[in-house]
Protein backbone atom coordinates (compact mmCIF):
# COMPACT_ATOMS: atom_id res chain seq x y z
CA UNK A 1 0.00 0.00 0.00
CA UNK A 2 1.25 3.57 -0.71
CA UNK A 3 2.23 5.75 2.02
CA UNK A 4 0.96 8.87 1.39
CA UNK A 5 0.75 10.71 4.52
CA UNK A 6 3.92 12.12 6.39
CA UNK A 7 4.72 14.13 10.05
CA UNK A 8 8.42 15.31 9.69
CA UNK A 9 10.23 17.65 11.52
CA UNK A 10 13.79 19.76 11.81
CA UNK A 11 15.57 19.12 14.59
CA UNK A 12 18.12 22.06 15.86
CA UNK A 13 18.58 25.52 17.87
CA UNK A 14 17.53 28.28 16.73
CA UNK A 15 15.71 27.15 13.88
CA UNK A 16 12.39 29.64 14.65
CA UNK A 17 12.45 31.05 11.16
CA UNK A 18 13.33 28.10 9.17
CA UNK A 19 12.38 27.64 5.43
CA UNK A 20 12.26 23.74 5.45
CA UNK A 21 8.71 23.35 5.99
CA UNK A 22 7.46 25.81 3.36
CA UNK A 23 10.27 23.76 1.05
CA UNK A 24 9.18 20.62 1.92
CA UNK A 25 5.67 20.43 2.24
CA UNK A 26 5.42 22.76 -1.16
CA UNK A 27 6.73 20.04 -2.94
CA UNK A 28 4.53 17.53 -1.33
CA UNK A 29 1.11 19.56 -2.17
CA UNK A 30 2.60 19.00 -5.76
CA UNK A 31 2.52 15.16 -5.31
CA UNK A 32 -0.76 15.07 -3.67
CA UNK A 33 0.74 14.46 -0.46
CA UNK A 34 -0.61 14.67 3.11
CA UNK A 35 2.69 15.97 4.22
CA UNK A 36 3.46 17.96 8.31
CA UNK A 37 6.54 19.43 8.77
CA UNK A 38 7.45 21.05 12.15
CA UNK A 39 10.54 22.48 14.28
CA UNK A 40 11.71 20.94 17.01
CA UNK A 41 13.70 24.10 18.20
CA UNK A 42 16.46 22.78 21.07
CA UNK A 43 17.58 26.54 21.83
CA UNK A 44 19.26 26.89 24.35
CA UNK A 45 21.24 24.50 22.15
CA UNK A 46 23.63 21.41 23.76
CA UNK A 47 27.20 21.96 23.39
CA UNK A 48 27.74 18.49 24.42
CA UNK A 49 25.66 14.82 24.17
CA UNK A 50 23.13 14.94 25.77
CA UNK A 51 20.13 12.29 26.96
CA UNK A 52 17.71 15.39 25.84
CA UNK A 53 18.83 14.79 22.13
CA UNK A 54 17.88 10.92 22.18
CA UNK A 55 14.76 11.82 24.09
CA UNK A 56 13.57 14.20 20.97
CA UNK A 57 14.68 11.17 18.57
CA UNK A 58 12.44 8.87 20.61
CA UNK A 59 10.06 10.78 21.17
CA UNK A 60 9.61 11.51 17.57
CA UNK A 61 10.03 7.67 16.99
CA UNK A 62 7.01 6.84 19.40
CA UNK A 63 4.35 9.58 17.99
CA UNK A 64 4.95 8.36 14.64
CA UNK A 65 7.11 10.67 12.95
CA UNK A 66 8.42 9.33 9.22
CA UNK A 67 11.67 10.99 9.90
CA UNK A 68 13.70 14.40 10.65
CA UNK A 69 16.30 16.33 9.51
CA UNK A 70 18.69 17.34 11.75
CA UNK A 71 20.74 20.83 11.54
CA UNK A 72 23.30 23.08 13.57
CA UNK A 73 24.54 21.79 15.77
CA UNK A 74 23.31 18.13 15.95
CA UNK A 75 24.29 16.70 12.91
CA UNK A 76 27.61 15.11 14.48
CA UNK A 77 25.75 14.46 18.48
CA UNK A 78 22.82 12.90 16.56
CA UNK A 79 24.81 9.75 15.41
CA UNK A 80 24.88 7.80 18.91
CA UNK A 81 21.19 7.92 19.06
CA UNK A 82 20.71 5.96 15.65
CA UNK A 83 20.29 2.27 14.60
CA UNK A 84 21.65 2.54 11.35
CA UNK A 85 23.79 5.15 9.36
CA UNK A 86 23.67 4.81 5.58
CA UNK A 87 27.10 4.72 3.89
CA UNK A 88 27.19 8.29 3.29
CA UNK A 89 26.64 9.07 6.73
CA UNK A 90 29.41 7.08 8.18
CA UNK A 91 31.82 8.17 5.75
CA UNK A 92 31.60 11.93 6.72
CA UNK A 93 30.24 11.59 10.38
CA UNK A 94 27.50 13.35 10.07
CA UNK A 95 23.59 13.12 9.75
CA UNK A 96 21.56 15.72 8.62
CA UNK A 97 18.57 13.40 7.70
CA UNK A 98 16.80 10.59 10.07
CA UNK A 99 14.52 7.93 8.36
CA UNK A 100 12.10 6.15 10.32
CA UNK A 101 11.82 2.52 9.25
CA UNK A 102 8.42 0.79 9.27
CA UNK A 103 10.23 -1.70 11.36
CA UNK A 104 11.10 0.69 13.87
CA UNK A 105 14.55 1.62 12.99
CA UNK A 106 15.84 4.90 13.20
CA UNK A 107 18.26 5.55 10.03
CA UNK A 108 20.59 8.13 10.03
CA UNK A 109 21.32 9.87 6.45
CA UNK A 110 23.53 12.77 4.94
CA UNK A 111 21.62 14.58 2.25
CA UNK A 112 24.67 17.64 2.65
CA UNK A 113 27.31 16.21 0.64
CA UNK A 114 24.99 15.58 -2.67
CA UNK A 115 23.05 19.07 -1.79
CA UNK A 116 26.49 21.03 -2.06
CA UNK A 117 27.98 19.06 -4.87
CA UNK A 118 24.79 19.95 -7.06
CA UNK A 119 25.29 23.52 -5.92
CA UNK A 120 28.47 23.59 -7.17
CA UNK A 121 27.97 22.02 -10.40
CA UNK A 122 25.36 24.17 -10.91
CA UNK A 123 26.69 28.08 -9.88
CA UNK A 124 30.28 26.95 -10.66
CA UNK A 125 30.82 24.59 -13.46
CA UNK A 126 33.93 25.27 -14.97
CA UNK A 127 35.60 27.10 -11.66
CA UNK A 128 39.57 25.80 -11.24
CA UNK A 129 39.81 23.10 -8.62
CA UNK A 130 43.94 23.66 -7.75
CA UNK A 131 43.35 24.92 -4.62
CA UNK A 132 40.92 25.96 -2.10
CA UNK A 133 40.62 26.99 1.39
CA UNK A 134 37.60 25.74 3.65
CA UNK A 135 36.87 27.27 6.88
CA UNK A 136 34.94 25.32 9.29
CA UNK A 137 35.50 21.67 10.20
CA UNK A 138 31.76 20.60 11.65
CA UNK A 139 28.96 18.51 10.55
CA UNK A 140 28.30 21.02 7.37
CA UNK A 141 32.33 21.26 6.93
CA UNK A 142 32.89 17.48 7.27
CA UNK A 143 30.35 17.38 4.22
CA UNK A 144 31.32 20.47 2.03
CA UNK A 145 34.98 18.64 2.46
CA UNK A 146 33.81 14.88 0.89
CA UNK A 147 31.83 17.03 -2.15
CA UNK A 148 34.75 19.01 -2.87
CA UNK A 149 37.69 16.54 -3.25
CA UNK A 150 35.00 14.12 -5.00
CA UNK A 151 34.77 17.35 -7.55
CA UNK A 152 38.56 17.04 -8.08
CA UNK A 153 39.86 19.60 -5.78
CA UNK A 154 43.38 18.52 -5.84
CA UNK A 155 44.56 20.36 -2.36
CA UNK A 156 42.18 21.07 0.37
CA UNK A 157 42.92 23.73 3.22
CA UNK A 158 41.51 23.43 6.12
CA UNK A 159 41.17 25.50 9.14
CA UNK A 160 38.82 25.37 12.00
CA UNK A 161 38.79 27.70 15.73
CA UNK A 162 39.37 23.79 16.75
CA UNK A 163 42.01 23.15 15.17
CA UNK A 164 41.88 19.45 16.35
CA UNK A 165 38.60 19.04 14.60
CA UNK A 166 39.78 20.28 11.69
CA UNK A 167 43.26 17.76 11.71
CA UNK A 168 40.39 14.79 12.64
CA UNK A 169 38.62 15.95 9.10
CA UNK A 170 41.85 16.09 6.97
CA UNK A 171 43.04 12.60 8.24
CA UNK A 172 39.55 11.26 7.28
CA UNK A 173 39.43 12.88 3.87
CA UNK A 174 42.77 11.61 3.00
CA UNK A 175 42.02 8.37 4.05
CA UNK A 176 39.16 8.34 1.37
CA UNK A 177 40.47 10.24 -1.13
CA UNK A 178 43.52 8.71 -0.94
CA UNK A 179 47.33 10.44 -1.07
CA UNK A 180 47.63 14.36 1.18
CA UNK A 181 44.69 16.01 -0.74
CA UNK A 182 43.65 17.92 2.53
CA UNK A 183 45.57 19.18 5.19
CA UNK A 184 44.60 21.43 8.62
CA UNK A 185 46.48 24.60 9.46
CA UNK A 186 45.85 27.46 11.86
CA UNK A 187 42.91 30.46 10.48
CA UNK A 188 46.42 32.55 9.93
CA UNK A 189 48.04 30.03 7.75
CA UNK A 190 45.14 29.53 6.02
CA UNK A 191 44.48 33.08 5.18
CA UNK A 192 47.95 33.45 3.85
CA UNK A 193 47.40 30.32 1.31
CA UNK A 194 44.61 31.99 0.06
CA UNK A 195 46.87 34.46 -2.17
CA UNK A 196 47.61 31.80 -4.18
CA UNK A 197 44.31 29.93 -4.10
CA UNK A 198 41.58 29.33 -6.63
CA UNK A 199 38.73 29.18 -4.10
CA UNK A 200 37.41 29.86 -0.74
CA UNK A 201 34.30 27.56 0.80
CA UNK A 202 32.83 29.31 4.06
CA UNK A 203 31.80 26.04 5.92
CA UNK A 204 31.25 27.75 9.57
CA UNK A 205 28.40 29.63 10.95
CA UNK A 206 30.31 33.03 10.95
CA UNK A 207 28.55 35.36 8.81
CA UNK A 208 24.69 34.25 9.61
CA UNK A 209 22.49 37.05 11.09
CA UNK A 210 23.70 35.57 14.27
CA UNK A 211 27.08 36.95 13.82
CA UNK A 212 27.97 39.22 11.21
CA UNK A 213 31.38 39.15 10.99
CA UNK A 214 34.06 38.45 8.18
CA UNK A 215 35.37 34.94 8.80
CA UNK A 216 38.72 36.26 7.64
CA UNK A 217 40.45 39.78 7.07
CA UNK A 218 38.90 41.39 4.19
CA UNK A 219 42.41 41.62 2.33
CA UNK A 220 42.50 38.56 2.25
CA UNK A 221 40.10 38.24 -1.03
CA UNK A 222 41.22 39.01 -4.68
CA UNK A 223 39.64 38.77 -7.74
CA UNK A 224 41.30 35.31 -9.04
CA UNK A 225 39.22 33.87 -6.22
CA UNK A 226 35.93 32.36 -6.61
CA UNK A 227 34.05 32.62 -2.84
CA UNK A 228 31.17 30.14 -1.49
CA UNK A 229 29.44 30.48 1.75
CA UNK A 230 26.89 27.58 2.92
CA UNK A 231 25.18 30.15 5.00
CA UNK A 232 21.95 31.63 3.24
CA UNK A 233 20.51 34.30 6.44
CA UNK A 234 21.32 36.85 4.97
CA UNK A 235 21.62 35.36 1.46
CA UNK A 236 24.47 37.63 0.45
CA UNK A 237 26.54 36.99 3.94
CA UNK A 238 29.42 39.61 5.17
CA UNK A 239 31.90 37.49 3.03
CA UNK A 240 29.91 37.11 -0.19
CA UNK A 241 29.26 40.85 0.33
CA UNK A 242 33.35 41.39 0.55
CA UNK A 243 34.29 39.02 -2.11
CA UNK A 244 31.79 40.22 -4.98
CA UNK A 245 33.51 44.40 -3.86
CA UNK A 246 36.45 43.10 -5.27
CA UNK A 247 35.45 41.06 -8.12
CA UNK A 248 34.93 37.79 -7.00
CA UNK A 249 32.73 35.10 -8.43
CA UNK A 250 30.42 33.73 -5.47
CA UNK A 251 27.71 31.87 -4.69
CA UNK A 252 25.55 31.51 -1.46
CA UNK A 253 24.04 28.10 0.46
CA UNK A 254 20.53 28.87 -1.08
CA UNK A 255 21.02 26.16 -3.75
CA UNK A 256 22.74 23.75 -1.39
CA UNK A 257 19.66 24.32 1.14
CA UNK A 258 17.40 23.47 -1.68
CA UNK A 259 19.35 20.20 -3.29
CA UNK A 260 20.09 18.42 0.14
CA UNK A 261 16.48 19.21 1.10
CA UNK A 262 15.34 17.41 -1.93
CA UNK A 263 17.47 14.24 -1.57
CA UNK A 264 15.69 14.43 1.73
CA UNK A 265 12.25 14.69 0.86
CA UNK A 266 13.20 11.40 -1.56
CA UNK A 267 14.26 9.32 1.47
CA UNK A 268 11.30 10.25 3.37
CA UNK A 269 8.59 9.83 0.10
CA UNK A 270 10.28 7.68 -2.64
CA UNK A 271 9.01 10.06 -4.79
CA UNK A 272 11.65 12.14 -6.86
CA UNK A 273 11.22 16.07 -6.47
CA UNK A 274 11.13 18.36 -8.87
CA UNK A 275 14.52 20.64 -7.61
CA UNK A 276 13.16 23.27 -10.52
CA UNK A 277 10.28 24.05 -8.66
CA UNK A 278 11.86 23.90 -5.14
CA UNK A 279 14.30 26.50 -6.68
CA UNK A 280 11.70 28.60 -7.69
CA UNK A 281 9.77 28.41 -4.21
CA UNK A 282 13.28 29.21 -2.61
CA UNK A 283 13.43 32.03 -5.04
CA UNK A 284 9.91 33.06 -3.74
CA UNK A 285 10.20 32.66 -0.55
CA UNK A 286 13.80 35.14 -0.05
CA UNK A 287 12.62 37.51 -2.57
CA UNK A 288 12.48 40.29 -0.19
CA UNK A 289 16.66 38.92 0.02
CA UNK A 290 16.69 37.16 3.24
CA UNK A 291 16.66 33.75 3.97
CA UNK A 292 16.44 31.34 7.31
CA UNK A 293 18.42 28.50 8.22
């Protein structure tokens, strides 16, 4: 028998304004869908595991949710809590998508990697892949990382206010990318590689309306660069901003939002979305320029 009603929810802190739902159950109106999505906003958020995280995964579990996505800054705490991780998932260690089984099961996805991958294929096509500097080494970085060596970036920078975090995700990317494709330095050795770099990814969460600042010094930038930036509130962040004032070719995490949510709302349905039309409801829903996590 078909399934064809859904309750699905986003699981993270500070997720008040988030577009998911309107994404998600936009697309399921066009299939004819019976399709709930809600927030399950953990702000204050936990800094740390936490019982309360594998309550809310239970919980869900119990009042028969289909499944939840899981954002900032959960999609590396969420992972204990799960039966099963898909391949994906255990390669970058990190979940941004849960699927409740019919048997019970809670199965943890990561719909990031494909999401930024199409993003990049699509805003950036024919950008040079020599080498690129990512900041930010977290669930979203671990992610961006896997899409952009599996693109052909042939040397990876990474740096990370953890700086062990951001060693942890080189070692793992070289490990499955095989020979020293990615290596971790401190944010000042980073910046100074970028001089002679072909691109810079902003993985982190510096430059959201939660904190406006430049990830790096503004000097930094220079035309030869092209600039991406996951973050989407504001769409054009304080280092998309920067970078296109100097001539820059950039892109911002709208697109990446939009693709990983659509791998997502496959795993939950079966049914394949139409990204065109959950590009144009994106489009229509920042028109005014803003858009929520």
């Amino acid at each position: 028998m078909t399934q064809n009603s859904y309750l699905l929810a986003l699981v993270g802190a500070g997720i008040g304004q988030s577009l998911s739902p309107e994404l998600h159950e936009r697309e399921a109106r066009r299939h004819g869908l019976r399709y709930l999505y809600r927030l399950l906003d953990m702000d204050p958020p936990l800094h740390e595991r936490s019982e309360r995280l594998g309550d809310r995964i239970e919980h869900a579990r119990l009042l028969g949710f289909s499944g939840l996505n899981v954002t900032h800054p959960y999609k590396q705490l969420v992972m204990p809590f799960l039966d099963q991780l898909a391949p994906t998932a255990t390669r970058v260690g990190a979940v941004n998508t849960v699927v409740f089984t019919r048997d019970g099961k809670t199965v943890g996805h990561n719909t990031d990697v494909g999401g930024f991958a199409a993003a990049f294929a699509r805003h950036l096509p024919r950008a040079p892949l020599g080498s690129v500097v990512q900041l930010g080494a977290g669930g979203a970085g671990a992610a961006v990382g896997h899409a952009l060596l599996a693109a052909g970036v042939e040397h990876l920078t990474i740096t990370d206010p953890h700086l062990d975090r951001a060693e942890g995700l080189a070692k793992t990317l070289n490990e499955h990318a095989g020979a020293e494709r990615a290596e971790a330095c401190a944010a000042s050795e980073a910046t100074r590689r970028l001089a002679h770099a072909d691109g810079l990814v902003n993985a982190s969460s510096v430059g959201t309306e939660h904190d406006l600042r430049l990830p790096l010094p503004e000097e930094a930038l220079h035309p030869a660069l092209w600039v991406a930036d996951i973050n989407y509130h504001p769409l054009l962040t304080p280092l998309l901003h920067a970078a296109g004032a100097v001539g820059c070719t950039v892109f911002h995490g709208g697109s990446m939002l939009v693709h990983q949510a659509a791998e997502a709302f496959h795993l939950f349905t079966g049914r394949a979305p139409s990204v065109a039309h959950m590009l144009a409801d994106f489009a229509e829903l920042t028109a005014d320029g803003q858009a929520h996590t």
